[in-house]
C-alpha atoms as a PDB file:
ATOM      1  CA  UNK A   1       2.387  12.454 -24.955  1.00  0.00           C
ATOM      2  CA  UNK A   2       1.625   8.954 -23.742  1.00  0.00           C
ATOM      3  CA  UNK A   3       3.836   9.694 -20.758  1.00  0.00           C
ATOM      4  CA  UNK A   4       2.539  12.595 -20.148  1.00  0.00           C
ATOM      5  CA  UNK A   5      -0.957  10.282 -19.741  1.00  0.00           C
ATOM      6  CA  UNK A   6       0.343   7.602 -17.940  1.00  0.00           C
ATOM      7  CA  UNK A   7       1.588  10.063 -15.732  1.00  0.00           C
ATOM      8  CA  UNK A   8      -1.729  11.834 -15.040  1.00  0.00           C
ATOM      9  CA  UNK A   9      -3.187   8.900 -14.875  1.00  0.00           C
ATOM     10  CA  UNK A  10      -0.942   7.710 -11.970  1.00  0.00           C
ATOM     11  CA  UNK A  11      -1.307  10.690  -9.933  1.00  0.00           C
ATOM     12  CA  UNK A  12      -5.559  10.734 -10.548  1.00  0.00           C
ATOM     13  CA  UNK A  13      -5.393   7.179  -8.735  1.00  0.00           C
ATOM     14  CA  UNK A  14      -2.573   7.318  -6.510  1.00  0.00           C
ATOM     15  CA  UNK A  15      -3.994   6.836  -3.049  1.00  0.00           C
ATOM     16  CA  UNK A  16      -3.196   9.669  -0.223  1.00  0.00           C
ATOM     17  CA  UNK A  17      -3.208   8.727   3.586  1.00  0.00           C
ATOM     18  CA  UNK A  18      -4.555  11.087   6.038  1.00  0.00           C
ATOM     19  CA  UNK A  19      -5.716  11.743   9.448  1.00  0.00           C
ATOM     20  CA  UNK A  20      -7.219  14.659  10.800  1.00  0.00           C
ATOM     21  CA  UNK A  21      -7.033  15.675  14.607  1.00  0.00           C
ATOM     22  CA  UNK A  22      -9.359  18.180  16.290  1.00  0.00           C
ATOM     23  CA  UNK A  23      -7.972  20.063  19.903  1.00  0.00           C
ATOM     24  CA  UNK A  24     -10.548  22.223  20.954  1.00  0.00           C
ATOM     25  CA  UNK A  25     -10.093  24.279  24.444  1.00  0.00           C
ATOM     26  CA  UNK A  26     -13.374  24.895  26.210  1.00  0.00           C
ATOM     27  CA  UNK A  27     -12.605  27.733  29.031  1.00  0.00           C
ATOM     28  CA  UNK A  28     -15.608  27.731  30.355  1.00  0.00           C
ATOM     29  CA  UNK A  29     -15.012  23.275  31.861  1.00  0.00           C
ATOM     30  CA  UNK A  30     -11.108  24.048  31.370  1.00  0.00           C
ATOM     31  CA  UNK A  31     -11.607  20.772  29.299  1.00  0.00           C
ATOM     32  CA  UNK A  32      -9.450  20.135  25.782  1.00  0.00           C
ATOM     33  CA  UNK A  33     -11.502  18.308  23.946  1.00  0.00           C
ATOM     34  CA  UNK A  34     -10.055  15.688  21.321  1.00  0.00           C
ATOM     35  CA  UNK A  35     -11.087  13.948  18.380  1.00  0.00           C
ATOM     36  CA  UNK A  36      -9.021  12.036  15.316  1.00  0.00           C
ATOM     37  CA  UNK A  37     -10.416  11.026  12.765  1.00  0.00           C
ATOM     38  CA  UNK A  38      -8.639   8.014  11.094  1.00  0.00           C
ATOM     39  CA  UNK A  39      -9.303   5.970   7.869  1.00  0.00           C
ATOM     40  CA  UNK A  40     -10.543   2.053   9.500  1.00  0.00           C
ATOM     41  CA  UNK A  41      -8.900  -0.413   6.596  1.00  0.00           C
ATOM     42  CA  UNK A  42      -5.095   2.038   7.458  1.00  0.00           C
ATOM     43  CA  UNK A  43      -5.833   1.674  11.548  1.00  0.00           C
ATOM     44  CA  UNK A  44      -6.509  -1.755  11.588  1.00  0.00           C
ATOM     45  CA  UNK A  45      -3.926  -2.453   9.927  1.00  0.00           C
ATOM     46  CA  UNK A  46      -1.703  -0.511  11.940  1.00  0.00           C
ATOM     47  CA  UNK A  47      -3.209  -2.058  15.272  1.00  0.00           C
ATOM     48  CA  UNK A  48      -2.917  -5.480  13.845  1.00  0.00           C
ATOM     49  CA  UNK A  49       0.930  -4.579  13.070  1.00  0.00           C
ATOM     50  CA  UNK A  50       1.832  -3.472  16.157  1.00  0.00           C
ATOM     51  CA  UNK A  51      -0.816  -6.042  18.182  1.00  0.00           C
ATOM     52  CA  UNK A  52       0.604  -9.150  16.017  1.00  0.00           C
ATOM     53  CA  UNK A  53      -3.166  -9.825  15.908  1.00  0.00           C
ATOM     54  CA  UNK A  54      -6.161  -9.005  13.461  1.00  0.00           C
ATOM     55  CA  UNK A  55      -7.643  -6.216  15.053  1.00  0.00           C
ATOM     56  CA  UNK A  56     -12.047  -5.751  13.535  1.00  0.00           C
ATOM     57  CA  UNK A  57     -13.161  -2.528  15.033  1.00  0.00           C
ATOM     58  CA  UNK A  58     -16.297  -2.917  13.659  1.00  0.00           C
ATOM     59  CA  UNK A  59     -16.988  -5.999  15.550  1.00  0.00           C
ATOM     60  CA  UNK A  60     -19.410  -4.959  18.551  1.00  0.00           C
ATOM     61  CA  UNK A  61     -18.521  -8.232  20.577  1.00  0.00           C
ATOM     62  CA  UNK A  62     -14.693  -7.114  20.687  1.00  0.00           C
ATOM     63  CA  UNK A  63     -15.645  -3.532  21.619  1.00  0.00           C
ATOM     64  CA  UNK A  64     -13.898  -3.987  25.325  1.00  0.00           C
ATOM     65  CA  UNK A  65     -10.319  -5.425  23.481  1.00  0.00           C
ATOM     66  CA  UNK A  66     -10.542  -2.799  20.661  1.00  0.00           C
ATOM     67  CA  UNK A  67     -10.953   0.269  23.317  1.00  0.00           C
ATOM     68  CA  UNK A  68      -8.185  -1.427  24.829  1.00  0.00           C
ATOM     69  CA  UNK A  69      -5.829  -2.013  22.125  1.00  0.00           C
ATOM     70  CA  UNK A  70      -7.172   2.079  20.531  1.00  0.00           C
ATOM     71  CA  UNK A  71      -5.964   3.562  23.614  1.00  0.00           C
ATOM     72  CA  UNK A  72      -2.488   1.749  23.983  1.00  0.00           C
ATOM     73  CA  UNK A  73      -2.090   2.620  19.993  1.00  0.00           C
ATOM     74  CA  UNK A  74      -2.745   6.459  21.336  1.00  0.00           C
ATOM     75  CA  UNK A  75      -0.649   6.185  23.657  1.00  0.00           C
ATOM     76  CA  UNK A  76       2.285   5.305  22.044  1.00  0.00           C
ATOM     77  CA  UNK A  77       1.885   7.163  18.847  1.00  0.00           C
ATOM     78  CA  UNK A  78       0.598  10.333  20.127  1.00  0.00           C
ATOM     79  CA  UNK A  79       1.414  12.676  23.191  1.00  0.00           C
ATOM     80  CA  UNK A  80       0.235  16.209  24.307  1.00  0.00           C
ATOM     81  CA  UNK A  81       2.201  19.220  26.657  1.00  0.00           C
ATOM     82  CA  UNK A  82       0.084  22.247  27.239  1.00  0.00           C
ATOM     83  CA  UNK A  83       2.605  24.995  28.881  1.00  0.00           C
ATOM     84  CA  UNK A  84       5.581  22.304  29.201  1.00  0.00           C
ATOM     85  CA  UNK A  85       3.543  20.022  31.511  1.00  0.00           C
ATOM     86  CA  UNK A  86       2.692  16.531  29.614  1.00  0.00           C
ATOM     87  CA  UNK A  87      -1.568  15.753  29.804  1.00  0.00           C
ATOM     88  CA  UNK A  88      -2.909  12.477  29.383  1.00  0.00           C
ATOM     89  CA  UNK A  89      -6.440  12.334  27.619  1.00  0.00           C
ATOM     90  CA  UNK A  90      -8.960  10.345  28.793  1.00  0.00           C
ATOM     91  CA  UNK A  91     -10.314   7.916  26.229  1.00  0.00           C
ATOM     92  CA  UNK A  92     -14.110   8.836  25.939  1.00  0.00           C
ATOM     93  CA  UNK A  93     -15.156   6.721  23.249  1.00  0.00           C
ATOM     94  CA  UNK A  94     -14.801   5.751  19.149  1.00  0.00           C
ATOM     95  CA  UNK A  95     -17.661   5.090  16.261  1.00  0.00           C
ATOM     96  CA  UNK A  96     -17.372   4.212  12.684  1.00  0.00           C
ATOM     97  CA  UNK A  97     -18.058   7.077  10.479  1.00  0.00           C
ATOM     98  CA  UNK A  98     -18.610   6.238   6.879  1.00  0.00           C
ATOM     99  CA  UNK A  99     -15.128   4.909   6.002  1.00  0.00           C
ATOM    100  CA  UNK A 100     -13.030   6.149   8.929  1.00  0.00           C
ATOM    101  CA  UNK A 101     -12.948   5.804  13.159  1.00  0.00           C
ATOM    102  CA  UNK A 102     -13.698   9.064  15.282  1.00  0.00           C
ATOM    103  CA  UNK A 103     -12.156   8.380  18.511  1.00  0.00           C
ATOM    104  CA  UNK A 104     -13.141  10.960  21.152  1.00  0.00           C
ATOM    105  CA  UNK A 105     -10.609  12.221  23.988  1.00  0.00           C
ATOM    106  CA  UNK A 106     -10.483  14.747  26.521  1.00  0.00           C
ATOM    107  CA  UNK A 107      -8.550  16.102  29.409  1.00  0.00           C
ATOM    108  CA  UNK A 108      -8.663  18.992  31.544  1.00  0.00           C
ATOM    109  CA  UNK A 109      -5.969  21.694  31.843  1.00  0.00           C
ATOM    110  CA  UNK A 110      -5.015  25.352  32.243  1.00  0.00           C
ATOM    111  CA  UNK A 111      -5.488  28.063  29.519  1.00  0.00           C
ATOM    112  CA  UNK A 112      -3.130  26.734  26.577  1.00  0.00           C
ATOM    113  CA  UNK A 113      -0.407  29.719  26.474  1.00  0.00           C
ATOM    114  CA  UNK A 114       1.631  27.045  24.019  1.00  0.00           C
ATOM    115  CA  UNK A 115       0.664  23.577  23.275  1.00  0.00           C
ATOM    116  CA  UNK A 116       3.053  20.900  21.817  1.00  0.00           C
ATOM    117  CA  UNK A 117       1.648  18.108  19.851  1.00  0.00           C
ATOM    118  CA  UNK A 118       3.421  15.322  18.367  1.00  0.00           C
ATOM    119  CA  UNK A 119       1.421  12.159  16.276  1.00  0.00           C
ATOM    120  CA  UNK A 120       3.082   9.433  14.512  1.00  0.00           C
ATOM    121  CA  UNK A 121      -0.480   7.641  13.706  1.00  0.00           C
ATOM    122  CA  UNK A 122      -0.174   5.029  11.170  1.00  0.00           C
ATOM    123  CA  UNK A 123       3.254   5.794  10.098  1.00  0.00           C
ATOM    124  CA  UNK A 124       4.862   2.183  11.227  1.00  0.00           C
ATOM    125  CA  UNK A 125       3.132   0.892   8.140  1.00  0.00           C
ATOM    126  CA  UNK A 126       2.743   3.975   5.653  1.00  0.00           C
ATOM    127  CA  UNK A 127       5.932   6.062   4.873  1.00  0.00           C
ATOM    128  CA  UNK A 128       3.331   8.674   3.332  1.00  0.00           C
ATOM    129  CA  UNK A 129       1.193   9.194   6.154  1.00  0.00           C
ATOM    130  CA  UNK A 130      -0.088  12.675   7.171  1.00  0.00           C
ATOM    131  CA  UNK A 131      -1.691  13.393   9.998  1.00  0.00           C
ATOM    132  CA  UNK A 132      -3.382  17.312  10.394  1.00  0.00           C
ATOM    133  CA  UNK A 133      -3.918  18.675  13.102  1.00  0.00           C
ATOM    134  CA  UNK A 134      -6.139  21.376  13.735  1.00  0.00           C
ATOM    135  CA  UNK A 135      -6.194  23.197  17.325  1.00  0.00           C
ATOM    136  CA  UNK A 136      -9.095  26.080  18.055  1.00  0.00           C
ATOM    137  CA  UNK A 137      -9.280  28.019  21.691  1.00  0.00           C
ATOM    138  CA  UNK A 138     -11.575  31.053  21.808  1.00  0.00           C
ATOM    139  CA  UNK A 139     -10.732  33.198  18.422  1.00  0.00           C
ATOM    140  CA  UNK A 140      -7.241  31.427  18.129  1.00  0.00           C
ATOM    141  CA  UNK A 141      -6.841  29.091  15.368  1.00  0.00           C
ATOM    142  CA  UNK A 142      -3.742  26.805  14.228  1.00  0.00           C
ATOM    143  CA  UNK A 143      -3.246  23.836  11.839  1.00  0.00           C
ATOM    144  CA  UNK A 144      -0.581  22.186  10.856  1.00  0.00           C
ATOM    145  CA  UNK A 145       0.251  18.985   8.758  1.00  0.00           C
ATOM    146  CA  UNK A 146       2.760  16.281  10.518  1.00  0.00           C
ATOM    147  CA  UNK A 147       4.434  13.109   8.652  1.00  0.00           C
ATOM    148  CA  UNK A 148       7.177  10.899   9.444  1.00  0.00           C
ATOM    149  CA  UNK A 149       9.400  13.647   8.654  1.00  0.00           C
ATOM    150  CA  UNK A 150       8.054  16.252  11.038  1.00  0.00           C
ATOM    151  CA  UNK A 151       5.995  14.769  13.573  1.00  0.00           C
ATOM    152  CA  UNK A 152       5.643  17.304  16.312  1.00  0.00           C
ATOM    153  CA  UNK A 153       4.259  20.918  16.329  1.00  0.00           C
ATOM    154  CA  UNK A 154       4.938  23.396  19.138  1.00  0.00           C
ATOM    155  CA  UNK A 155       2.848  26.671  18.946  1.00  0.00           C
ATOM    156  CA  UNK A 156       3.553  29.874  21.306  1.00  0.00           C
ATOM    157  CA  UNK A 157      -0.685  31.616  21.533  1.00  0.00           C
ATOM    158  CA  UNK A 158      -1.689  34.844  22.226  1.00  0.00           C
END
């Protein structure tokens, strides 16, 4: 029985790391428009790792280095086809949000007929880390959960 609490107990407090990315296709600008969503204490940690630096997002008078340093970390940790041809998001912008970063990105393309999307964000430092992914266009709706294990996602639309 005590194990059995223990146990519980364990699992009630055992911390769970997640991201969650947004793709949404607007046909009307032919624009994809991006957002992730990522906890601030697990990416600045991650920056600082692969930076060799302490990286403070929240410090306005390092907002020109942190842009910087955000969009080299999406860069390398993230990347986007949308029918076999590889797009490159423009960084529009990040704020804090309670306890996490919302970085904004867009691009424009075609109609997605299949979109491959492959994230790796924050997994350098945490083995655990999921990152969702949710991708919308007109009535079309897909979402899928990526790890170390399985960090790409190709989906074929209507």
């Amino acid at each position: 029985m005590i194990w059995s609490i223990l146990f519980s107990f364990n699992l009630w407090f055992h911390p769970h790391f997640v991201s969650v990315s947004h793709l949404n296709y607007k046909e009307e600008s032919k624009t994809l428009e991006i957002t992730h969503r990522i906890f601030t204490d697990d990416f600045e940690r991650a920056l600082s790792f692969r930076n060799g630096q302490k990286i403070d997002l929240l410090n306005d008078s390092l907002i020109e280095r942190n842009i910087e340093v955000i969009n080299q970390y999406l860069i390398q940790t993230s990347s986007i086809k949308v029918n076999g041809q590889i797009i490159i998001p423009n960084f529009v912008g990040f704020e804090e949000d309670e306890e996490a970063i919302l970085i904004y990105r867009e691009v424009n393309c075609e109609i997605p007929k299949e979109i491959n999307i492959r994230l790796n964000f924050l997994t350098e430092i945490i083995s655990t880390q999921n990152n969702i992914v949710h991708f919308k266009y007109d009535k079309q709706k897909k979402s899928t959960q990526l790890s170390k294990n399985k960090p790409e996602v190709e989906w074929v639309l209507n």
